[in-house]
Protein backbone atom coordinates (compact mmCIF):
# COMPACT_ATOMS: atom_id res chain seq x y z
CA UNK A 1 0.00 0.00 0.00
CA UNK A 2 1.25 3.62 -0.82
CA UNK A 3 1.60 6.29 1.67
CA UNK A 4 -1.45 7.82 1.14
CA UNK A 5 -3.35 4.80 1.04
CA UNK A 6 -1.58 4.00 4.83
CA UNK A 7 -2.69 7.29 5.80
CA UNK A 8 -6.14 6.99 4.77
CA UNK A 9 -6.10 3.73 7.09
CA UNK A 10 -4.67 5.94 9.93
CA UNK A 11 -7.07 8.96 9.23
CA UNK A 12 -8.90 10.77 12.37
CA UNK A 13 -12.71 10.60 11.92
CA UNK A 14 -13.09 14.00 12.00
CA UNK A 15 -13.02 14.92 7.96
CA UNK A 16 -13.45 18.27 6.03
CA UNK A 17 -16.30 17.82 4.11
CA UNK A 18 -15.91 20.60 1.64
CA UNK A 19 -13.15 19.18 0.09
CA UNK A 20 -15.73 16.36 -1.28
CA UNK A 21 -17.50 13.79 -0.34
CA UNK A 22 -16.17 11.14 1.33
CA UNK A 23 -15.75 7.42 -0.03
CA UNK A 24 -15.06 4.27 2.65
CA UNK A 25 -13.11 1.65 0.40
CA UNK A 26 -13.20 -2.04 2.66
CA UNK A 27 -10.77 -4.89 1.44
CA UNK A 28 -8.15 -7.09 2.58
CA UNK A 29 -5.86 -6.82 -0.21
CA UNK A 30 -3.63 -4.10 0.27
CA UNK A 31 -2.91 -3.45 -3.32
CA UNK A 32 -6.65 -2.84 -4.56
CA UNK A 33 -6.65 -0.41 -1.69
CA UNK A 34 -3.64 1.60 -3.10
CA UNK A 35 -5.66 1.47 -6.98
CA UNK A 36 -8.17 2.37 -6.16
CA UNK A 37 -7.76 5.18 -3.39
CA UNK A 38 -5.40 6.86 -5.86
CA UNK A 39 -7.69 7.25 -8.50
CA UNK A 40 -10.65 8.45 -6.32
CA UNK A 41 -8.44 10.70 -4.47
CA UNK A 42 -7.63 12.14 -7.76
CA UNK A 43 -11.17 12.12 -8.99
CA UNK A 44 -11.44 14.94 -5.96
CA UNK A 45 -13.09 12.51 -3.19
CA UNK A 46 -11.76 12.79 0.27
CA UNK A 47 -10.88 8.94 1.11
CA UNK A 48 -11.26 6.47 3.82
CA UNK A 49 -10.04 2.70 3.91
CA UNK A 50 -10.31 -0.29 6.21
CA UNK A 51 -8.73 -3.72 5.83
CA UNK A 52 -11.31 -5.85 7.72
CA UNK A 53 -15.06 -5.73 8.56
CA UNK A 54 -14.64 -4.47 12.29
CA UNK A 55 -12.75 -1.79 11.17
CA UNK A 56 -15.11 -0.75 8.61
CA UNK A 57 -17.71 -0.98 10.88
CA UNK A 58 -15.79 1.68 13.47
CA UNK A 59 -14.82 4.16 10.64
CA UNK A 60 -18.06 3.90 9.18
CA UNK A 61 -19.95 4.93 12.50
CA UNK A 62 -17.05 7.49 13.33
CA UNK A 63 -17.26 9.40 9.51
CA UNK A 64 -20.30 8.90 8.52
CA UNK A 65 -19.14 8.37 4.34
CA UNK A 66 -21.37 8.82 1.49
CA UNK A 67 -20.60 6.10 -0.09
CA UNK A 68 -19.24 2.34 1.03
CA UNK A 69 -17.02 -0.04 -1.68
CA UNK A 70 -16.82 -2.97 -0.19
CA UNK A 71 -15.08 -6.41 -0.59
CA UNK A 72 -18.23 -9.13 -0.67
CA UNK A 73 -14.91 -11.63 -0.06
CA UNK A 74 -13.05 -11.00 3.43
CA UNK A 75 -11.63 -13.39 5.93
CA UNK A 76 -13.36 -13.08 9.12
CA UNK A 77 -16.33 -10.72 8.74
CA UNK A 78 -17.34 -11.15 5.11
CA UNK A 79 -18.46 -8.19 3.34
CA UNK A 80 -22.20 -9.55 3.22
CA UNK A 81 -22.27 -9.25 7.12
CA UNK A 82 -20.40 -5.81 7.19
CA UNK A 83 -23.46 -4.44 4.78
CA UNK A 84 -26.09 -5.47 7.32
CA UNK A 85 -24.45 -4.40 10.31
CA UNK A 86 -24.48 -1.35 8.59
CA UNK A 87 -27.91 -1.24 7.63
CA UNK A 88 -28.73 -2.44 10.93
CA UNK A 89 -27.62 1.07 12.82
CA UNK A 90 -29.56 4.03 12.21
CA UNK A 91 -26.51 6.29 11.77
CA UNK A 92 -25.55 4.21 8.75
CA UNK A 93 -28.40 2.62 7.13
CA UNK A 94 -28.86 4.87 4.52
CA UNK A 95 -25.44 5.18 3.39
CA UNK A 96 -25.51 3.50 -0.38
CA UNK A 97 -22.82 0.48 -0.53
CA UNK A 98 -21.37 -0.93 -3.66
CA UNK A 99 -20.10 -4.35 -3.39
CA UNK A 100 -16.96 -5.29 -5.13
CA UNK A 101 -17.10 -9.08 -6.01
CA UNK A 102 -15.40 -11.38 -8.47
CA UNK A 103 -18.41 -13.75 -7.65
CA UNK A 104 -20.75 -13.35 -10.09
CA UNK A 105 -23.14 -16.37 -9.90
CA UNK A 106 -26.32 -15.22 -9.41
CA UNK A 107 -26.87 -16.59 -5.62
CA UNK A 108 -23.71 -14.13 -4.85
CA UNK A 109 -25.41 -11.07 -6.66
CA UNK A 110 -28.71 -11.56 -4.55
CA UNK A 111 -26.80 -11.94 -1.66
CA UNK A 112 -25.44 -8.90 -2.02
CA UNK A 113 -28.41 -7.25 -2.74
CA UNK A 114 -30.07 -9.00 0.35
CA UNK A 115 -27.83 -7.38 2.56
CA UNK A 116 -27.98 -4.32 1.75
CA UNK A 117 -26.13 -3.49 -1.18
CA UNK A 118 -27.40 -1.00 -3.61
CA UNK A 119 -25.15 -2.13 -6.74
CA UNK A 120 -22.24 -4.11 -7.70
CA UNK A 121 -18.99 -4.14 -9.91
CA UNK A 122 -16.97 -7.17 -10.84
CA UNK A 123 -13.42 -7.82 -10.14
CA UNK A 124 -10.90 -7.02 -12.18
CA UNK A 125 -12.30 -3.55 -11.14
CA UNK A 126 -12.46 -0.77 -13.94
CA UNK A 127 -12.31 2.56 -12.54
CA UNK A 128 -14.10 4.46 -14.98
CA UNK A 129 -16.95 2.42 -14.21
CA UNK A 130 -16.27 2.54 -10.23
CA UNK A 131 -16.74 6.51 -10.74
CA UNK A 132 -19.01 6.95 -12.20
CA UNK A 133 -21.35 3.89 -10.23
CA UNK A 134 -20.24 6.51 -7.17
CA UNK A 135 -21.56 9.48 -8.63
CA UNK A 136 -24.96 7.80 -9.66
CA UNK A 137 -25.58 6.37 -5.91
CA UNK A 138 -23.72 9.44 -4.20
CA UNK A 139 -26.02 11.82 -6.22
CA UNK A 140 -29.28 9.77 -5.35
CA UNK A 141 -28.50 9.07 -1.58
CA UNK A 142 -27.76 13.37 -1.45
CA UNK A 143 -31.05 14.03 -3.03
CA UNK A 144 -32.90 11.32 -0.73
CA UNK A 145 -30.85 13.10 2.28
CA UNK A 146 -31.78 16.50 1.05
CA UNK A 147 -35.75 15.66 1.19
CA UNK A 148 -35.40 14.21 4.82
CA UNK A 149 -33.58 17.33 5.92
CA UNK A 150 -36.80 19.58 4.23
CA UNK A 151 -39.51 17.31 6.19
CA UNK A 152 -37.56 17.68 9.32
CA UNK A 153 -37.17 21.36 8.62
CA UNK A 154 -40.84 22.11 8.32
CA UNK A 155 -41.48 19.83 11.40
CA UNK A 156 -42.85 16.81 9.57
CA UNK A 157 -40.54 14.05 11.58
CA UNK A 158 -41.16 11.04 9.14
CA UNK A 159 -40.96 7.22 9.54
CA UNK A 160 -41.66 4.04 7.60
CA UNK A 161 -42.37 0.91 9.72
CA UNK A 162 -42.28 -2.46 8.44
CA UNK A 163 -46.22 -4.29 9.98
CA UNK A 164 -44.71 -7.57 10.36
CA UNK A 165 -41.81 -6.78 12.39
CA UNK A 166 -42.06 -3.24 13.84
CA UNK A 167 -38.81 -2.18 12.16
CA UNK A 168 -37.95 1.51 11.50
CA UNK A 169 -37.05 1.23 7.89
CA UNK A 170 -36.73 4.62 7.24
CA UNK A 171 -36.67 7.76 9.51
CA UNK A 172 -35.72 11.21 9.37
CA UNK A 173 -33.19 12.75 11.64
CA UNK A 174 -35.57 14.22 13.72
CA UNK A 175 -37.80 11.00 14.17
CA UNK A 176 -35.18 9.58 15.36
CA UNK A 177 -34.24 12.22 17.29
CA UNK A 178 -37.71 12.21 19.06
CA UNK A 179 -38.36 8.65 19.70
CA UNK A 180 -34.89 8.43 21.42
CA UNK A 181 -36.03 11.33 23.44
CA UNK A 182 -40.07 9.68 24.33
CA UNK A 183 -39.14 6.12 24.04
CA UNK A 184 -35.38 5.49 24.72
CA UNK A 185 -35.92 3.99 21.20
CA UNK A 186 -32.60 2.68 19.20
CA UNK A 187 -33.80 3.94 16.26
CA UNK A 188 -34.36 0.15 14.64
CA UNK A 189 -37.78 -0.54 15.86
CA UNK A 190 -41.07 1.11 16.30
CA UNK A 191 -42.39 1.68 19.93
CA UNK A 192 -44.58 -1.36 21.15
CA UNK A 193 -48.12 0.76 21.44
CA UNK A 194 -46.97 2.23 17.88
CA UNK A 195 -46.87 -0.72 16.27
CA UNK A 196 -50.24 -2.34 18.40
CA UNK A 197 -52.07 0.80 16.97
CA UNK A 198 -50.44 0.65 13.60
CA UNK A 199 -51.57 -2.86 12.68
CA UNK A 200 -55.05 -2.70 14.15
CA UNK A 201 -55.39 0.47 11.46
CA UNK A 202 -53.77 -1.51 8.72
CA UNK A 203 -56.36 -4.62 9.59
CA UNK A 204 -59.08 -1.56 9.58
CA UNK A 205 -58.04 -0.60 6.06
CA UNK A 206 -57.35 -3.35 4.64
CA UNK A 207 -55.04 -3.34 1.16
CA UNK A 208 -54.33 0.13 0.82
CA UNK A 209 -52.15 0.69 -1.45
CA UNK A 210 -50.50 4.44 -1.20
CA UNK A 211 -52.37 7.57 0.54
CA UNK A 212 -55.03 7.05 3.22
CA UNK A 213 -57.71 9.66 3.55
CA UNK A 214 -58.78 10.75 6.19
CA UNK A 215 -55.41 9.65 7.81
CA UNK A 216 -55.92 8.55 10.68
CA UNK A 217 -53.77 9.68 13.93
CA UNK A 218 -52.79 8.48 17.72
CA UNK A 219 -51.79 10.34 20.90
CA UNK A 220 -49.01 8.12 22.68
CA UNK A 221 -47.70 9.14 26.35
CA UNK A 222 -44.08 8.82 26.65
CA UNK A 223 -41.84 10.41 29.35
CA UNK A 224 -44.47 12.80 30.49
CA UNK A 225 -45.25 14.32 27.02
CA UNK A 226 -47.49 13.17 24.39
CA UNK A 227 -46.22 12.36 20.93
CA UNK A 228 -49.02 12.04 17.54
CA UNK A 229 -48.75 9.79 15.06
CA UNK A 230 -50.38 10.10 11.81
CA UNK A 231 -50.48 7.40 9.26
CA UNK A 232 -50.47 8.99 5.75
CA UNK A 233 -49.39 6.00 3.14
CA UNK A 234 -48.82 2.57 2.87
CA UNK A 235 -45.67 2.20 0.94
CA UNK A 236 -45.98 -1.18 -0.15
CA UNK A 237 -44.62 -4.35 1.26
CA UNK A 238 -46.38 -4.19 4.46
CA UNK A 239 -45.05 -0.63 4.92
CA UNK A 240 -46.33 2.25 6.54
CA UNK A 241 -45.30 6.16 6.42
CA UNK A 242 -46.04 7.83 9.59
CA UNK A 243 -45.78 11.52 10.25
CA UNK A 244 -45.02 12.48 14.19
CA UNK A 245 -44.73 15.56 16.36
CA UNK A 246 -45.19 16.48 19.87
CA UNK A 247 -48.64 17.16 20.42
CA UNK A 248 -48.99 20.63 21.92
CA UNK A 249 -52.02 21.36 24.44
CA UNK A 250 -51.64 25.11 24.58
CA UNK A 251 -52.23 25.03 20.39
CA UNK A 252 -55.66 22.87 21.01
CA UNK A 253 -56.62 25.19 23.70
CA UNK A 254 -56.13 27.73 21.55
CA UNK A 255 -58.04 26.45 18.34
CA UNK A 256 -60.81 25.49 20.86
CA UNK A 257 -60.97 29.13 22.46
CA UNK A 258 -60.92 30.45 18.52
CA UNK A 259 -63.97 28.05 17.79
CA UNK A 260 -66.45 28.80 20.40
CA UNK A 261 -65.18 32.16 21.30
CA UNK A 262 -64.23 30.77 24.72
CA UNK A 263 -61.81 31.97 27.54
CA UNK A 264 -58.54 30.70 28.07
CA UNK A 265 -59.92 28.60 31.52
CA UNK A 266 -63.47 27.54 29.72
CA UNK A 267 -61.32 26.30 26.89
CA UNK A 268 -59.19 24.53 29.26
CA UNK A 269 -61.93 23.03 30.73
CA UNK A 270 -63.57 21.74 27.54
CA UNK A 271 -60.43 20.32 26.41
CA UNK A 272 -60.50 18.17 29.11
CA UNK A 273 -63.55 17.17 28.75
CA UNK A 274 -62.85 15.63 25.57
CA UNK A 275 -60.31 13.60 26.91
CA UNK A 276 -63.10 11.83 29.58
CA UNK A 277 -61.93 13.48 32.47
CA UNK A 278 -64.61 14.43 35.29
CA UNK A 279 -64.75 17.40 36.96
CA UNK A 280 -62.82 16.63 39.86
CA UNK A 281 -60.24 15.37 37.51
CA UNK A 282 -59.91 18.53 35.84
CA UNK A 283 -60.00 20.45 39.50
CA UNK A 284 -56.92 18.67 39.89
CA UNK A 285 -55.16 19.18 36.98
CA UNK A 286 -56.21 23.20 36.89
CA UNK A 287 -55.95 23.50 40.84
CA UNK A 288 -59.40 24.40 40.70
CA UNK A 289 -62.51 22.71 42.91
CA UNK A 290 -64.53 20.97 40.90
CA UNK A 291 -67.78 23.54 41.70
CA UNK A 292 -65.53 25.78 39.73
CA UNK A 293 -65.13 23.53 37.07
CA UNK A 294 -68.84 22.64 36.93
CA UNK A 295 -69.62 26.65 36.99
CA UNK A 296 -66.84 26.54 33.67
CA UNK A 297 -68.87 23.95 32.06
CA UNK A 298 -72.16 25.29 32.21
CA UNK A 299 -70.82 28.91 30.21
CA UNK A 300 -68.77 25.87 27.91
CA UNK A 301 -72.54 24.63 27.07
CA UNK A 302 -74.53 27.73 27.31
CA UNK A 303 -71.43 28.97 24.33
CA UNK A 304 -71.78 25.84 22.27
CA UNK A 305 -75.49 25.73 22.59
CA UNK A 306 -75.89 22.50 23.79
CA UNK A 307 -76.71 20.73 26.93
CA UNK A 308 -74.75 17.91 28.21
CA UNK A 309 -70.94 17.48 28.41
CA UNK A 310 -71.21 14.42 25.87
CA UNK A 311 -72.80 16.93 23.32
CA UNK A 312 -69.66 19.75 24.17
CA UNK A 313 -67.78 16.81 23.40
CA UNK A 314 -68.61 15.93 20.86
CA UNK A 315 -68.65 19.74 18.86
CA UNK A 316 -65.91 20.21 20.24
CA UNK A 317 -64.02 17.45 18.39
CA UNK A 318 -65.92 17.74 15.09
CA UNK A 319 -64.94 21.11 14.81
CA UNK A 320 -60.98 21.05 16.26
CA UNK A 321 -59.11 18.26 14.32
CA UNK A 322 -56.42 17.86 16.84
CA UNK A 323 -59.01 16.10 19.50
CA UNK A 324 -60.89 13.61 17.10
CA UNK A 325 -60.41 10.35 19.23
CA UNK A 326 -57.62 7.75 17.90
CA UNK A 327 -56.25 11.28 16.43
């Protein structure tokens, strides 16, 4: 291996991105190392190489490449392992990896595929073809990253679960970001009442197949907040996209108080209502007696024209989307 290859072995995980995006080469041959970081490195891609699955696995975790050519043929870990422990961890499962294979029989190409792999070149390799297989999957994974970034900028926290299992197929950073923070989730599997909920809606709905109207939403308590769910598509395969955010009680308050031209406490008071509590419940949770929330109720009716707390109720939640039940 040339020096720069060695370095490349020795490199610190902390990379400048701006001087390109960053390739992870895994093999155990020295000398297809040294070929083939040299031409990439000229080809303007910052460079990263491993001789063994392990090692791979910690550079992999620690850079955070855009792209992963890997050996399908290693001693040890083999390269078909390496790919799913990669896709396995939701830092790296949506990195792209090429496989680089002399096998070509067809049980090695599905393999390959199977495990994760996104494309494959044959041994000898040809690095005009290497190129420009990177820039195809580099470009594609950047646009795919670019569209979870928007989603999680305008709040829409996105995930694709997998009915049969409960696994987290697909999430965006801030999905993940919130079901760590609610569930103590790992990011590889969808929270147990998530998934209950999930498949008694997909048994509900049958064989959809893409967008589900009216989409259909849950309130789950975790860690003393309440996170929504909202189940907009099934993606085929037995998968489901699911849109989440923290459910916010000052906003329903708010939209209830809009409604019915309320005041902050009546709204309060009806919102509570909706979610079955009785008036000494609410006392408690206002640090009011529940006479006082009794006397709230009766301006709550006399405002929404009706006459029982099932009939506030139920305006109430026909007219403010965020409180329709299983929503």
């Amino acid at each position: 291996m040339n020096d720069s290859a060695s370095a490349a072995v020795n490199a610190p995980p902390t990379l400048d991105r701006s001087a390109g995006e960053v390739v992870l080469i895994v093999d155990d041959v020295p000398d297809n190392l040294a070929v083939l970081h040299d031409a990439l490195d000229e080809a303007g891609y910052t460079v990263l190489v491993a001789l063994d699955g392990p090692t791979a696995l910690a550079r992999a975790v620690q850079a955070h490449p855009d792209i992963v050519l890997l050996d399908a043929v290693m001693p040890g870990m083999d390269g078909f392992e390496v790919a799913r422990h990669l896709k396995a961890e939701p830092a790296t499962a949506a990195i792209p990896i090429v496989f680089m294979t002399g096998l070509t029989d067809t049980e090695h190409v599905v393999a390959a595929f199977a495990a994760g792999g996104c494309d494959y070149v044959t041994k000898p390799i040809r690095v005009p073809e290497v190129l420009a297989r990177i820039a195809a999957h580099t470009h594609t994974a950047r646009e795919q990253r670019q569209a979870r970034n928007a989603l999680d900028a305008f709040g829409h926290a996105t995930l694709v679960v997998r009915l049969i299992d409960g696994r987290l197929v697909w999430q965006t950073a801030l999905a993940r970001q919130l079901l760590a923070r609610h569930f103590d989730s790992d990011g590889r599997r969808a929270p147990v009442a998530l998934l209950a909920w999930l498949q008694r809606e997909a048994g509900r709905l049958g064989n959809v197949d893409g967008p589900v109207a009216p989409a259909p939403s849950v309130e789950l308590d975790a860690a003393g907040r309440r996170l929504r769910f909202t189940l907009h598509e099934a993606t085929g395969e037995g998968e489901w996209l699911l849109v989440m955010r923290e459910a916010d009680d000052g906003a329903v308050t708010e939209a209830l108080m809009l409604a019915f031209a309320l005041t902050t406490r009546e709204a309060e008071v009806l919102y509570w209502v909706c979610k079955g509590k009785t008036n000494r419940d609410i006392g408690d949770i206002l640090g009011s007696s529940p006479a006082t929330v009794k006397k709230h109720l009766e301006h709550v009716h006399a405002k929404l024209g009706v006459e029982t707390r099932t009939a506030a109720a139920s305006l109430a939640i026909s007219r403010v989307r965020e409180l329709a039940p299983g929503r």
